[in-house]
N, C-alpha and C. Protein backbone atom coordinates (compact mmCIF):
# COMPACT_ATOMS: atom_id res chain seq x y z
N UNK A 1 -6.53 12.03 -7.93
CA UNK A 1 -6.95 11.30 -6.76
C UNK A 1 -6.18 9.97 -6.70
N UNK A 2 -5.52 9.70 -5.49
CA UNK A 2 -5.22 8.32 -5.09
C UNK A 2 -5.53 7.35 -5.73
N UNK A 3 -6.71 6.96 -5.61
CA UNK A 3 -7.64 5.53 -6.48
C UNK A 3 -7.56 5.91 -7.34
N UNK A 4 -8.13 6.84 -8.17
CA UNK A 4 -7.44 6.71 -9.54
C UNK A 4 -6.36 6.71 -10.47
N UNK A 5 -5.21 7.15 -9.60
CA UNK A 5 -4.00 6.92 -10.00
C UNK A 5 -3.57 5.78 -10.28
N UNK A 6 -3.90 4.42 -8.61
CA UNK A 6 -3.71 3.76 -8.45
C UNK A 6 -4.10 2.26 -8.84
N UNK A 7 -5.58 3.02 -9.51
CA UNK A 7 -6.81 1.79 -9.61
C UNK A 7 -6.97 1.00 -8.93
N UNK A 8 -7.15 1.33 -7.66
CA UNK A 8 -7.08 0.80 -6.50
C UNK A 8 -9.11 1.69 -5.86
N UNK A 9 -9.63 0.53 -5.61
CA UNK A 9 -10.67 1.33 -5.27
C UNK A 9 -11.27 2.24 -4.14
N UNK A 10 -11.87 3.14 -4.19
CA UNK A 10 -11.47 4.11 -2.67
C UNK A 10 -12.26 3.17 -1.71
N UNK A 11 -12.64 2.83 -1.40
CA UNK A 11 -13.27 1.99 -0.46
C UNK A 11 -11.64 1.16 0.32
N UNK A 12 -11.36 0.98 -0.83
CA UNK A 12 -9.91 -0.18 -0.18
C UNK A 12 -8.48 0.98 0.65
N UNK A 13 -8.92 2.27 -0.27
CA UNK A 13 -8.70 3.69 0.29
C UNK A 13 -8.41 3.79 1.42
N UNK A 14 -9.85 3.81 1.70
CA UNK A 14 -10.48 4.45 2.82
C UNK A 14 -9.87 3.55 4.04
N UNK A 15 -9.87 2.47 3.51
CA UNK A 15 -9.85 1.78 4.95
C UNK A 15 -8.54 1.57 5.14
N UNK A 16 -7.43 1.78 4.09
CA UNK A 16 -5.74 1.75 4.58
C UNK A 16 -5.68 3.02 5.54
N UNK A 17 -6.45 4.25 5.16
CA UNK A 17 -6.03 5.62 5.93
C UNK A 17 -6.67 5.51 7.06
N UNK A 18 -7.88 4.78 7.38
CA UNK A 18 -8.63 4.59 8.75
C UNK A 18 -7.93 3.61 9.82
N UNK A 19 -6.57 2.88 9.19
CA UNK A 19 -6.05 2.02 10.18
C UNK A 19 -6.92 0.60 10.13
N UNK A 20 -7.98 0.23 9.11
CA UNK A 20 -8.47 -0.89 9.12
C UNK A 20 -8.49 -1.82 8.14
N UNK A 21 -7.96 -1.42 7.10
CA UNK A 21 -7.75 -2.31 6.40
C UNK A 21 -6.21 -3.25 6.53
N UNK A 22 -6.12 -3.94 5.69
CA UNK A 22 -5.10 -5.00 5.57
C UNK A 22 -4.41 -5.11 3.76
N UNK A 23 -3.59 -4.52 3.60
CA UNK A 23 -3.60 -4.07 2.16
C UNK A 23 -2.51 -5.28 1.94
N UNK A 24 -2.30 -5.96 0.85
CA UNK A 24 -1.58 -6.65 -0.25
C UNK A 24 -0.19 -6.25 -0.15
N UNK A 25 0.93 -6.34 -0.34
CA UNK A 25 2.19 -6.15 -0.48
C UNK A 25 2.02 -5.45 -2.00
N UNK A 26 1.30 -6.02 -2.93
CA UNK A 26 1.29 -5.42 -4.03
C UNK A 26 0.23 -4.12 -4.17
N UNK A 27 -0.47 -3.95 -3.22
CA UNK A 27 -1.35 -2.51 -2.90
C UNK A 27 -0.40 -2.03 -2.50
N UNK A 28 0.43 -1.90 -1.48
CA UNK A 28 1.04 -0.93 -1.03
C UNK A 28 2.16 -0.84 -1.85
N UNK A 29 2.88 -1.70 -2.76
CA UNK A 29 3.59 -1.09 -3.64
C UNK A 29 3.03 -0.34 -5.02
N UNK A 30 2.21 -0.38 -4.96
CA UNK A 30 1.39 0.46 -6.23
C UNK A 30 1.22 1.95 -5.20
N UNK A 31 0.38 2.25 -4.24
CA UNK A 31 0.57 3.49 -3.73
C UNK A 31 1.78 3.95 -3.16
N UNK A 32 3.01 3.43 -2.80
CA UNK A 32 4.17 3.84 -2.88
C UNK A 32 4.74 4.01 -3.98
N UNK A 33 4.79 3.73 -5.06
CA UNK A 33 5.11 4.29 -6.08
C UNK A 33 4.61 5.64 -6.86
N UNK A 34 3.47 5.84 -6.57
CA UNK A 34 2.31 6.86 -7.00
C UNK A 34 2.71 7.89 -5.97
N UNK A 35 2.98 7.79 -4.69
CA UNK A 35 3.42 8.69 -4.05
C UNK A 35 5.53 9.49 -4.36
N UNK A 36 5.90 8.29 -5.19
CA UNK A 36 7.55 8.12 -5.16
C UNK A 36 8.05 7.67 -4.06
N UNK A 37 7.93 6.66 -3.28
CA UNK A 37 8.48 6.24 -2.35
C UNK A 37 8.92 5.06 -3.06
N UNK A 38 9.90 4.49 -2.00
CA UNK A 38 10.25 2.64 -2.32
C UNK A 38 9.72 1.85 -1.44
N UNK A 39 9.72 1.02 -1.56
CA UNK A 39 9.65 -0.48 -0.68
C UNK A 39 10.41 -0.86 -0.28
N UNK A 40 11.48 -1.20 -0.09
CA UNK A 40 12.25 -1.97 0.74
C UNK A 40 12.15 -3.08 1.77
N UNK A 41 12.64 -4.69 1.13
CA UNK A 41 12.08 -5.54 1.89
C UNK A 41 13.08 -6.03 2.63
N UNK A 42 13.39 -6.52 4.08
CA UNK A 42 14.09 -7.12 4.78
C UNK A 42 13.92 -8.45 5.29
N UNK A 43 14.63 -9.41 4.52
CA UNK A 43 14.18 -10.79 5.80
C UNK A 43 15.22 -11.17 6.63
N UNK A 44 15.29 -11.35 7.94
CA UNK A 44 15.86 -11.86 8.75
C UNK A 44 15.56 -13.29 9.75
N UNK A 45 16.65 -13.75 9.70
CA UNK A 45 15.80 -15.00 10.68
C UNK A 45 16.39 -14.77 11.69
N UNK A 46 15.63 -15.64 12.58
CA UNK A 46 15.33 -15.26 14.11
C UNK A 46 15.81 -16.70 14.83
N UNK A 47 16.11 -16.51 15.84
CA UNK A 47 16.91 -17.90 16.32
C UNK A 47 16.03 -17.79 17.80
């Protein structure tokens, strides 16, 4: 299971897959990794 892979609790789960939560940069790199995905960060400035 997800959360337990992740130790991430399902509640915090639940609410990334419902579209309501607001997850951490470091939540979503812990379940992108657990899935094998990357992150990839871009900054650009804007004029």
């Amino acid at each position: 299971m997800l959360a337990d892979m992740s130790e991430i609790a399902i509640s915090t789960i639940k609410k990334i897959e419902s579209g309501k939560g607001n997850p951490s940069l470091s939540t979503i790199e812990k379940i992108m990794d657990i899935l094998g995905m990357e992150v990839k960060y871009e900054i650009r400035q804007t004029v």
